[in-house]
N, C-alpha and C. Protein backbone atom coordinates (compact mmCIF):
# COMPACT_ATOMS: atom_id res chain seq x y z
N UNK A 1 -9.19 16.09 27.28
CA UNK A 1 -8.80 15.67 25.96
C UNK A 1 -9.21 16.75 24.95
N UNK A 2 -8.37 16.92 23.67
CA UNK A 2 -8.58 18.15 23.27
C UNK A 2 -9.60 17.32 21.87
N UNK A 3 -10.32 18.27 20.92
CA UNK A 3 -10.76 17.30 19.93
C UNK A 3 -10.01 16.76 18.88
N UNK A 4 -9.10 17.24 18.65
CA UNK A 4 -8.21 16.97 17.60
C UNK A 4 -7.85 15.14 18.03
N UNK A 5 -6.84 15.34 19.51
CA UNK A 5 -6.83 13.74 19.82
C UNK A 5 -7.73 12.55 19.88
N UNK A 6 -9.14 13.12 19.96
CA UNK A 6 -10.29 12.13 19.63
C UNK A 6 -10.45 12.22 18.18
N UNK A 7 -10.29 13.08 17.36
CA UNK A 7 -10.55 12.97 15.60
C UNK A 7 -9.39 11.83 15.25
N UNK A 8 -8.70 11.98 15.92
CA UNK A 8 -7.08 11.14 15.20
C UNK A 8 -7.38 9.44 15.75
N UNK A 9 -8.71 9.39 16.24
CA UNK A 9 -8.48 7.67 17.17
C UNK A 9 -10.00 7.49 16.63
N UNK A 10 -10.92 8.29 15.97
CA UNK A 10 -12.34 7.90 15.16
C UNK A 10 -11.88 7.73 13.90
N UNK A 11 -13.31 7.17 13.02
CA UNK A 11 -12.45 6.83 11.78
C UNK A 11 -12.89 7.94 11.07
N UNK A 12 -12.34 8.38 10.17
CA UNK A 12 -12.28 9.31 9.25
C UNK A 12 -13.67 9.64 9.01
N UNK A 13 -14.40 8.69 8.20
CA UNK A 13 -15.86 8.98 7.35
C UNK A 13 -16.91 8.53 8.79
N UNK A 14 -16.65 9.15 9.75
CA UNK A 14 -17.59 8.98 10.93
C UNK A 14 -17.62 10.58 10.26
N UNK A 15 -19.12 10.49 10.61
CA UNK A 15 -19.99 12.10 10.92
C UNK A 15 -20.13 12.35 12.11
N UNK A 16 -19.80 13.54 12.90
CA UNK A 16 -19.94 14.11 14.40
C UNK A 16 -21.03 15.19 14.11
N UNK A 17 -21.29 15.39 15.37
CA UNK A 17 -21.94 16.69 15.65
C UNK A 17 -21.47 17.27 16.49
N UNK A 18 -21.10 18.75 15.95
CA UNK A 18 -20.12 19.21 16.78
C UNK A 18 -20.59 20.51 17.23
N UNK A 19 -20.34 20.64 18.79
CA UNK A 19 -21.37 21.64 19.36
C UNK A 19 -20.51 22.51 20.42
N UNK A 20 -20.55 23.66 20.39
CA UNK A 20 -20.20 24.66 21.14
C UNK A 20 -20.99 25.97 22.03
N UNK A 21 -21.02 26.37 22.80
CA UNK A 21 -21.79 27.24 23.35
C UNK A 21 -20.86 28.50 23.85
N UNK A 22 -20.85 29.47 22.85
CA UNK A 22 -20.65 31.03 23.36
C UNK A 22 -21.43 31.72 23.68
N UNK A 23 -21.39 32.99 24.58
CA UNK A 23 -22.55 33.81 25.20
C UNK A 23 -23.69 33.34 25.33
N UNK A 24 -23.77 31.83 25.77
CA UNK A 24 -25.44 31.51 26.32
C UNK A 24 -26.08 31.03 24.60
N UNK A 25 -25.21 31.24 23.42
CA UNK A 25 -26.03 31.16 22.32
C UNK A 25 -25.22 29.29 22.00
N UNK A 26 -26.00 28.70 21.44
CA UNK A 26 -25.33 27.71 20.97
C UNK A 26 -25.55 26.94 19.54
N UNK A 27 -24.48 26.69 19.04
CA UNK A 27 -24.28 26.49 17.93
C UNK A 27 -23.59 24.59 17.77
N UNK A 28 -24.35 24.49 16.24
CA UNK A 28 -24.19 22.93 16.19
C UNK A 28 -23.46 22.69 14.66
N UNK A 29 -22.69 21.83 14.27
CA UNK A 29 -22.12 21.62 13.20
C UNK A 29 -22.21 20.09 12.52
N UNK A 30 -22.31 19.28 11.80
CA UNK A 30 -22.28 17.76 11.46
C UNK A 30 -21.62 17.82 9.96
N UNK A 31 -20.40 17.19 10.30
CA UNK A 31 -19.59 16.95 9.22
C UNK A 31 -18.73 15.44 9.23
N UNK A 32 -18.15 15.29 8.60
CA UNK A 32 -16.76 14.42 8.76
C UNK A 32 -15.82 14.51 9.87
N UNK A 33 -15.17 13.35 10.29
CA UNK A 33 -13.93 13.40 11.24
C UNK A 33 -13.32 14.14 10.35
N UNK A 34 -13.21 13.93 9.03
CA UNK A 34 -11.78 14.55 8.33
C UNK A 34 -12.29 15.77 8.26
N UNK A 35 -13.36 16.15 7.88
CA UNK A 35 -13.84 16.94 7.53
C UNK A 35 -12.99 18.33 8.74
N UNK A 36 -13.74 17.82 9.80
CA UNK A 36 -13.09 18.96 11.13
C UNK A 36 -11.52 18.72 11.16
N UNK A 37 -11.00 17.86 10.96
CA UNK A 37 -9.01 17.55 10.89
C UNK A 37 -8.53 18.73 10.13
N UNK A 38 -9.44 18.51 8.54
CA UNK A 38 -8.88 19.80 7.79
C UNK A 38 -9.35 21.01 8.07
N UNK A 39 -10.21 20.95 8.29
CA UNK A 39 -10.78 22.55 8.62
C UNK A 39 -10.90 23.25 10.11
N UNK A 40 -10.72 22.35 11.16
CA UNK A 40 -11.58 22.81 12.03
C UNK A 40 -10.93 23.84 12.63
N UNK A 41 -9.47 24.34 12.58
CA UNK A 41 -8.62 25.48 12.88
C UNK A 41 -8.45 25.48 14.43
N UNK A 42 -8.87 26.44 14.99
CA UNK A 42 -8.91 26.41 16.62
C UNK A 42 -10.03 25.73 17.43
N UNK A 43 -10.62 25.37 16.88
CA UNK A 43 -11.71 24.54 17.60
C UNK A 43 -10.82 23.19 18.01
N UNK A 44 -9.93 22.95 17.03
CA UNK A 44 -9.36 21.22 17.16
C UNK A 44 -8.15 21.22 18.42
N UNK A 45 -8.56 22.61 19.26
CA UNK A 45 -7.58 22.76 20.02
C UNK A 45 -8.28 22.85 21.22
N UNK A 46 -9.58 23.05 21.04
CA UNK A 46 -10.04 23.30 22.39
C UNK A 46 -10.68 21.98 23.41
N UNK A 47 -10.78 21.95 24.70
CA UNK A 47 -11.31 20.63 25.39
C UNK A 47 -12.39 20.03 25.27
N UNK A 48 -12.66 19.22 25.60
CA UNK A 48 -14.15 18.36 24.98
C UNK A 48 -15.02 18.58 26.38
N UNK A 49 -16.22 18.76 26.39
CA UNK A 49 -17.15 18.94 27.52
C UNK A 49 -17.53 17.45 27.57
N UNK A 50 -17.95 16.86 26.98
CA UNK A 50 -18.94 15.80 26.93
C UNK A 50 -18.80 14.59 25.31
N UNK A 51 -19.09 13.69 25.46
CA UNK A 51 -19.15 12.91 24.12
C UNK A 51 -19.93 11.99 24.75
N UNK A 52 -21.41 11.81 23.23
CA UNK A 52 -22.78 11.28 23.61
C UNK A 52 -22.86 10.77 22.22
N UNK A 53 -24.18 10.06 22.06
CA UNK A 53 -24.48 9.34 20.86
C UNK A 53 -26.17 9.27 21.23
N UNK A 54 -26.85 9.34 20.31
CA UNK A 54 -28.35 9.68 19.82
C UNK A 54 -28.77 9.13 18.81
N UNK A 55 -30.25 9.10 18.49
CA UNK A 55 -30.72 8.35 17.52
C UNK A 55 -30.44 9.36 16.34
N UNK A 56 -29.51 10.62 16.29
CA UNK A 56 -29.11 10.89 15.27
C UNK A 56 -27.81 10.45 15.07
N UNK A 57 -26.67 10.11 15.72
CA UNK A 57 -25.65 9.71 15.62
C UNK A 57 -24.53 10.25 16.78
N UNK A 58 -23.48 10.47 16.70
CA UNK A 58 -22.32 10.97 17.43
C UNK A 58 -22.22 12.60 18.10
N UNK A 59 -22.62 12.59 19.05
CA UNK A 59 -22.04 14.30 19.64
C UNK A 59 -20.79 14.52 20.14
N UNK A 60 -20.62 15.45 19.86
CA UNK A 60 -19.13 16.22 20.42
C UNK A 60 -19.65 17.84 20.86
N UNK A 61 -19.80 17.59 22.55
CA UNK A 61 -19.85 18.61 23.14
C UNK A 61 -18.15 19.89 23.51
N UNK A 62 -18.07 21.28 22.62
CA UNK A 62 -16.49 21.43 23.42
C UNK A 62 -17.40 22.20 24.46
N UNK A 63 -15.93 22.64 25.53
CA UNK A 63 -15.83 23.42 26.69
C UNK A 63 -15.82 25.20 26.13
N UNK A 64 -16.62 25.88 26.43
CA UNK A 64 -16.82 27.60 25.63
C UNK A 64 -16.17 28.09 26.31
C-alpha cells in the first residue's frame, strides 16, 4: 500500500509520524494527514513498511 492510499482512508486532522530510513540514517516527521496530502510530494508515492501506534500516537513506517 502506498501512503497516499492510507492518507485518503485516515481522517484529515489525525497527526502521523512519519518515518523513513536512508543510508542507515533515519529520519522522523509529525504532521497532519492533510498536512502530508499537500505537501508530501514523492514520499506519498512510496510503500509503507509498517503502521504502529504508541503512547505518542500514530506511526507510519515507509520502505527506503
Amino acid at each position: 500500500m502506498q501512503l497516499i492510499d492510507f492518507l485518503n482512508v485516515v481522517d484529515k486532522d489525525q497527526f502521523i509520524y512519519l518515518g523513513i530510513t536512508v543510508c542507515g540514517m533515519r529520519f522522523e516527521t509529525n504532521h497532519s494527514a492533510e498536512f502530508y496530502l499537500d505537501n508530501g510530494g514523492d514520499l506519498n508515492y512510496m510503500e509503507i513498511a509498517k503502521v504502529y501506534t504508541d503512547d505518542k500516537g500514530l506511526h507510519v513506517r515507509l520502505k527506503g
